[in-house]
Protein backbone atom coordinates (compact mmCIF):
# COMPACT_ATOMS: atom_id res chain seq x y z
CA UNK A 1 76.30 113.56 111.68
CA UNK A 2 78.33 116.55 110.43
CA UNK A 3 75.40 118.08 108.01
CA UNK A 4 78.03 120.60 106.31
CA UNK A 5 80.36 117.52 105.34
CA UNK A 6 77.10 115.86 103.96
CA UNK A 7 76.23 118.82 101.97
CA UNK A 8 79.86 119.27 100.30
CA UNK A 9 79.24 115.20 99.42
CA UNK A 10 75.92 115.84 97.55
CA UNK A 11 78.09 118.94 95.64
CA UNK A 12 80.94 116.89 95.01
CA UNK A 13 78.26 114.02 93.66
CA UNK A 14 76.57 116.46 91.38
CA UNK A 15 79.83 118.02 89.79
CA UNK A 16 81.31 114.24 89.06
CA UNK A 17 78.06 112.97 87.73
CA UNK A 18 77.86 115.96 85.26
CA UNK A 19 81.08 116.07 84.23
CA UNK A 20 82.28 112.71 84.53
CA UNK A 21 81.34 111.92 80.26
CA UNK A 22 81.93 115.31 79.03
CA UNK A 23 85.57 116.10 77.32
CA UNK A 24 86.07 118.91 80.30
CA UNK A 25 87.58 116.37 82.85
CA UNK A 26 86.03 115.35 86.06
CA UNK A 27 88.66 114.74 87.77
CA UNK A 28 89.97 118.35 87.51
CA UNK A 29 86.90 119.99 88.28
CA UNK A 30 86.75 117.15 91.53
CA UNK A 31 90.12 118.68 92.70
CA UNK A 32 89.00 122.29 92.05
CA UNK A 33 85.67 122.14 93.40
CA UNK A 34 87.13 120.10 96.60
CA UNK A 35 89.80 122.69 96.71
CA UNK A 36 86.64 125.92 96.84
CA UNK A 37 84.68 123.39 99.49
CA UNK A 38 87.71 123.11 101.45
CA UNK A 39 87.17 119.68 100.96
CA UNK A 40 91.09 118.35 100.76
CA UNK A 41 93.16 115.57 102.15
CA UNK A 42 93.85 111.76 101.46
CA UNK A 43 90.52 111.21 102.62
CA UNK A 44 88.69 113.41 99.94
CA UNK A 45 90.78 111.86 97.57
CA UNK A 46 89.87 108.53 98.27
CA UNK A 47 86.16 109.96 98.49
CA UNK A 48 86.88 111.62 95.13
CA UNK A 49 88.03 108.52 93.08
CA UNK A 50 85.58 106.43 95.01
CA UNK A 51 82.37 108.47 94.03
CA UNK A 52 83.54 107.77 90.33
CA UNK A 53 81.52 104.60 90.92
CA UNK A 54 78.00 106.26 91.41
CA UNK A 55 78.19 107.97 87.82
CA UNK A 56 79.43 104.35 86.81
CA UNK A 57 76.03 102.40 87.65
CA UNK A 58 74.28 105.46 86.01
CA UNK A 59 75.90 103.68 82.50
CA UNK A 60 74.64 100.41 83.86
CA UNK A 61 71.53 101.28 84.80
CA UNK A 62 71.07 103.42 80.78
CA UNK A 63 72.37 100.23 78.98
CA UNK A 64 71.40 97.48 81.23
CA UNK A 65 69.84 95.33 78.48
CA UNK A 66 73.01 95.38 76.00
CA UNK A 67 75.16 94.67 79.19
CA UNK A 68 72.97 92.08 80.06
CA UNK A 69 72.91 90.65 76.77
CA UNK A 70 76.74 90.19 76.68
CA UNK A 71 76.81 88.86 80.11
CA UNK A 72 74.44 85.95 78.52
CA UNK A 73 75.77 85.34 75.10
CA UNK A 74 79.75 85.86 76.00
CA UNK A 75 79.82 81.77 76.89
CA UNK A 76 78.73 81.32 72.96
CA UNK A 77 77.71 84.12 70.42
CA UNK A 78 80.37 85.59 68.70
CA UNK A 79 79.40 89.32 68.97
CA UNK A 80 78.90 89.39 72.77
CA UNK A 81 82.05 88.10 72.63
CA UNK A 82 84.44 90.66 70.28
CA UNK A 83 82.03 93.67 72.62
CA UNK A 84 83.48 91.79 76.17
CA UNK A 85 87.03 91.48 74.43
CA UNK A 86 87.43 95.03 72.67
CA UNK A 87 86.51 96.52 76.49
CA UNK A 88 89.08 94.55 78.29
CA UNK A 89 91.75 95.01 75.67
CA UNK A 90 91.09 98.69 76.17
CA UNK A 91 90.89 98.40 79.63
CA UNK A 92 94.39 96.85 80.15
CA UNK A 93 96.75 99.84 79.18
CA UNK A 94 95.02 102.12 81.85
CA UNK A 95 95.07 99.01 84.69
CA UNK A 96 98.88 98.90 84.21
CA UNK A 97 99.92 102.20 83.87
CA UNK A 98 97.53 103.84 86.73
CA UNK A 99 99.21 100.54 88.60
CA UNK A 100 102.57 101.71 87.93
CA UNK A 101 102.44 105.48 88.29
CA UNK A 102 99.37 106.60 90.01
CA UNK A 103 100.75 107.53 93.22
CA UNK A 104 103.47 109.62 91.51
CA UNK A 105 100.59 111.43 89.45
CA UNK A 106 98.69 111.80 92.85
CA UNK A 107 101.92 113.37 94.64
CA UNK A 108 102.65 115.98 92.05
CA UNK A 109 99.73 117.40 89.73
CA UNK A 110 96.62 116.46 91.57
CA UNK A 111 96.55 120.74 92.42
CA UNK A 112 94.72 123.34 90.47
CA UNK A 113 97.71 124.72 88.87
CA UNK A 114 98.42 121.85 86.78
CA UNK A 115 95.08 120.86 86.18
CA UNK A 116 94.55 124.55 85.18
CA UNK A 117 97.19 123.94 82.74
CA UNK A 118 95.54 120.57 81.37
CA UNK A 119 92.38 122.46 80.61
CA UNK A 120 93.84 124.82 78.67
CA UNK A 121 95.94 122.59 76.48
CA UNK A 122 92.79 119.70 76.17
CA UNK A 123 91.10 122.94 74.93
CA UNK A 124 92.94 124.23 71.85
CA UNK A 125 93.68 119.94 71.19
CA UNK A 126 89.94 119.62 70.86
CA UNK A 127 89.28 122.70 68.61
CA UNK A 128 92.26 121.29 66.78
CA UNK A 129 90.30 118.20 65.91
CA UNK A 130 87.19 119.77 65.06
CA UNK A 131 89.70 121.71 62.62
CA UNK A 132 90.69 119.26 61.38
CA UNK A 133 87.00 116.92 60.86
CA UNK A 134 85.70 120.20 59.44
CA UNK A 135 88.50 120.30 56.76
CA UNK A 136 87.91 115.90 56.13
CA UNK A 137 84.71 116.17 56.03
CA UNK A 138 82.66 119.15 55.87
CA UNK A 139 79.14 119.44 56.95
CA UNK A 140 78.50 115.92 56.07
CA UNK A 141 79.84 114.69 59.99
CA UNK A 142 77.16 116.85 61.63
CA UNK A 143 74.37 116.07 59.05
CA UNK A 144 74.81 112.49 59.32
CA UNK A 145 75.39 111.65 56.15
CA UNK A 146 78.99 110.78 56.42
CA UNK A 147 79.78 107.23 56.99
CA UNK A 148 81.95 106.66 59.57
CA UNK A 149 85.02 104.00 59.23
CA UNK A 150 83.54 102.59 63.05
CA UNK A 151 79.67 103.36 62.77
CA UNK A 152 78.58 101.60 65.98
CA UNK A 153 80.72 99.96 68.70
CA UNK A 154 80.29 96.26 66.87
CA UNK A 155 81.86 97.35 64.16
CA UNK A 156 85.09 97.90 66.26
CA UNK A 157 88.20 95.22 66.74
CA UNK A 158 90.91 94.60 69.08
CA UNK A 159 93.54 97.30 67.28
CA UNK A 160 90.56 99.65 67.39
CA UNK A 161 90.26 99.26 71.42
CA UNK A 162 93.52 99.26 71.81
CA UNK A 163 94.34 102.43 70.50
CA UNK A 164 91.13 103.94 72.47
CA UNK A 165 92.63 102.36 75.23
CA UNK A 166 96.24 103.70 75.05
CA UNK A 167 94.33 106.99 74.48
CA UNK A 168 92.47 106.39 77.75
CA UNK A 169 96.02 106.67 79.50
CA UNK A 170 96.36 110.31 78.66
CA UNK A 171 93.64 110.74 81.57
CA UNK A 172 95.75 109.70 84.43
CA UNK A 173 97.18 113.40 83.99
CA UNK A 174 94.31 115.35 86.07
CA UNK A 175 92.25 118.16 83.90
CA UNK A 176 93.02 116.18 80.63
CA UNK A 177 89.35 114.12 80.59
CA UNK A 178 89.41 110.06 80.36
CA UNK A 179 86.09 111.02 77.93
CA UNK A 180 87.90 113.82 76.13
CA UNK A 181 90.83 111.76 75.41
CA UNK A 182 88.23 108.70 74.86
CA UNK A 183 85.78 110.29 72.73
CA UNK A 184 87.79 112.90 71.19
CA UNK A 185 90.73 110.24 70.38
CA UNK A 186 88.34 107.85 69.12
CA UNK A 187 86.47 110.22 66.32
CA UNK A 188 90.06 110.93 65.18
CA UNK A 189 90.56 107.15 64.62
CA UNK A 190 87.84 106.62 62.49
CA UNK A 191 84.73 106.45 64.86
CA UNK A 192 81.52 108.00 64.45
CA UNK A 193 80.28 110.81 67.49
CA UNK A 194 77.81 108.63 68.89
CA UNK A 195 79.82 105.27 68.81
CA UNK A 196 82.62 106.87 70.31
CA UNK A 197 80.80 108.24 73.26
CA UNK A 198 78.97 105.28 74.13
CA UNK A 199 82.66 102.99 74.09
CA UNK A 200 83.92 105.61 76.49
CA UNK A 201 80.89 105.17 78.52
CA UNK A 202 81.15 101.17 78.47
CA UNK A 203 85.07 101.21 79.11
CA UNK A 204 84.76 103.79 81.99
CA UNK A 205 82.93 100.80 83.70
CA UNK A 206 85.89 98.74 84.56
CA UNK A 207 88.24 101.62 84.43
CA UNK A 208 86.24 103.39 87.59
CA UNK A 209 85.01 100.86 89.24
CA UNK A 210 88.17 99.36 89.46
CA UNK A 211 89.94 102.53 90.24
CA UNK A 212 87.64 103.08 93.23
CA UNK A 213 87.54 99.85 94.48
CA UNK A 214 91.28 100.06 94.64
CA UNK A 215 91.24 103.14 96.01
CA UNK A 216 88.94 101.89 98.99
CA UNK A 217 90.61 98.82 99.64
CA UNK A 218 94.51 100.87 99.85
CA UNK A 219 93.04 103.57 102.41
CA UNK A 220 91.07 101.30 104.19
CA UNK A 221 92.99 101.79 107.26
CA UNK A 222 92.43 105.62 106.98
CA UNK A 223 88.43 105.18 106.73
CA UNK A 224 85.75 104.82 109.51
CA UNK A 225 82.00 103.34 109.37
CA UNK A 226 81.30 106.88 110.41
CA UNK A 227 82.12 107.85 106.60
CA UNK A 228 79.78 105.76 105.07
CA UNK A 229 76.95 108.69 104.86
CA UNK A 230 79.59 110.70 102.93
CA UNK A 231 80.58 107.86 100.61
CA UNK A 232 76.47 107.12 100.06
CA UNK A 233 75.18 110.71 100.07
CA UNK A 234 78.44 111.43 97.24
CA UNK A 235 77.61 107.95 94.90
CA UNK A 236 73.82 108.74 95.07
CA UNK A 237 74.45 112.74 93.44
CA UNK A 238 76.86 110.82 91.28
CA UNK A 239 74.41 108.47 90.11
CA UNK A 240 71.10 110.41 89.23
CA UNK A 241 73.54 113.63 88.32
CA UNK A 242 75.52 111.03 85.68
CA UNK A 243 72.39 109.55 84.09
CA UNK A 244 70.80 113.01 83.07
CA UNK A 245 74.13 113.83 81.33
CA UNK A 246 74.65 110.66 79.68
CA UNK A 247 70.84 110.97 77.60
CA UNK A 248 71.40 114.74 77.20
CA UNK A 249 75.32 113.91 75.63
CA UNK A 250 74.22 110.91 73.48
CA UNK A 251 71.42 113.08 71.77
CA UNK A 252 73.81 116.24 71.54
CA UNK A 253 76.48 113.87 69.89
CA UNK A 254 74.14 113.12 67.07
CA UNK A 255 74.57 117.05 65.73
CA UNK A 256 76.75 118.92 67.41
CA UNK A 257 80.65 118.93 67.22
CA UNK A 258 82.59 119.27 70.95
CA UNK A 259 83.91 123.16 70.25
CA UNK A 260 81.80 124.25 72.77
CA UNK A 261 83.29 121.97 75.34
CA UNK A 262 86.85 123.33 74.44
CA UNK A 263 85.92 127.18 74.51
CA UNK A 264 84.76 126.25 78.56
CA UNK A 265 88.26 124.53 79.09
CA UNK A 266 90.17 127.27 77.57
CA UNK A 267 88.15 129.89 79.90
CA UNK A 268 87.98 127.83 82.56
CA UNK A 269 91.89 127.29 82.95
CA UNK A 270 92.29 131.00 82.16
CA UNK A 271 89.92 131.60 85.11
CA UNK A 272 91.78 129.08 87.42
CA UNK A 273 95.15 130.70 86.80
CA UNK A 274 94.09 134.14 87.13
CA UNK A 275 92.54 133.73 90.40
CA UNK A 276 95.68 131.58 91.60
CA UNK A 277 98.29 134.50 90.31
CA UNK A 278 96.16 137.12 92.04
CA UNK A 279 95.29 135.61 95.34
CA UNK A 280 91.51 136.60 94.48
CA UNK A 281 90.67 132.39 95.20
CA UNK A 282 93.55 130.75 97.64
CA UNK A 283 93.06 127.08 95.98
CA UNK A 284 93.58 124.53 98.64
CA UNK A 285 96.20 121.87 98.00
């Protein structure tokens, strides 16, 4: 058992599960993190996309009585019902369009560069949007006191998770954030912070664990058992790093707008590209 390649697993766990529902991307800091480790290859790709599941059960596990809920009323009561239809309509777009074009995303901006580039446009999109809240609506978002067109994720319907969903497609470009373009997207259309964040978090079930299952089951023939302690030791740091971000994010929602998150973006790209055009860090393709 290669202890080294077990330890990179656990850091690779920890840096999707904390970033994974925060507007910074996980999937770019995945590739730039791997990239550091040394970590590369279509293996640690499928590793990468695959871990995405661990961070996944962590919204299971945090909402397992609403999920459960649905799961028993979807045969007859009508809200379980519009929650189960708004995710899968939402769900859709992604399915086709990662379907259709993932491996030609994979081939040519899964590197830092791009993804460097990503963060720094997400960046100034996000401060854009907190522009332009401020402007709407003034202290009254942050305070609470504003009523939001979508207050809680019942109150949404099909055109609603559609649009999220279309906005979810943004993320298949690496360093743009399926929970920046999610959450952020979804407070433009009318959603409150909290409501928005928690969709994002119920979608991303489907979305992920379909993603890595699909993943899995295309590079089977390029996996061994002997991975297994990789894949386990990843989705475990994944799981327990994911579940401490998702209770600190839903109570930072509440009061605080998502500038902060665009400032690191904006210095992190800066950062990324600097280091790149020096040779200071040789990033790993």
């Amino acid at each position: 058992m290669d202890v080294i390649l077990l330890i990179k697993a656990a850091i690779m766990g920890i840096v999707e599960g904390l970033t994974e529902f925060l507007p910074i991307s996980s999937t770019g800091h995945l590739i730039l993190a791997g990239s550091l480790l040394n970590f590369v290859g279509e293996k640690a790709k499928v590793f990468e996309i695959a871990i995405q599941t661990g961070a996944m059960f962590a919204v299971v596990w945090e909402y397992r009585e609403r999920l459960a809920n649905t799961l028993r009323g979807i045969a007859g009561e009508r809200p379980a019902q519009r929650f189960a239809m708004n995710v899968l309509v939402a769900f859709i777009p992604a399915a086709v369009l990662g379907l259709a074009f993932g491996k030609l995303v994979k081939a040519h901006l899964f590197h830092p560069v791009p993804v460097a580039l990503a963060f720094i446009v997400g960046g100034f999109i996000i401060l854009w949007v907190e522009a332009r809240h401020k402007r709407l609506y003034g202290d009254m978002d942050m305070q609470g006191t504003r009523r939001a067109r979508i207050e809680t994720v019942d109150d949404m319907g099909p055109l609603d998770a559609l649009k999220v969903g279309l906005l979810q497609c943004l993320a298949l470009i690496p360093g743009t954030s399926r929970s920046g373009a999610t959450i952020i997207g979804g407070v433009v259309l009318g959603m409150s912070r909290k409501a928005a964040a928690e969709f994002s978090f119920y979608l991303g079930i489907p979305t992920l664990m379909g993603a890595g299952a699909y993943s899995v089951l295309k590079q089977r023939d390029a996996l061994a058992w002997g991975d297994l302690p990789m894949f386990a030791v990843g989705l475990v740091f994944a799981f327990i790093s994911a579940l401490l971000c998702i209770r600190w994010l839903i109570r930072y929602v509440s009061n605080h707008d998502f500038k902060i998150f665009a400032w690191y973006r904006i210095a992190f790209g800066l950062v990324v590209l600097a280091t790149w055009q020096t040779g200071t860090i040789v990033w790993a393709d």
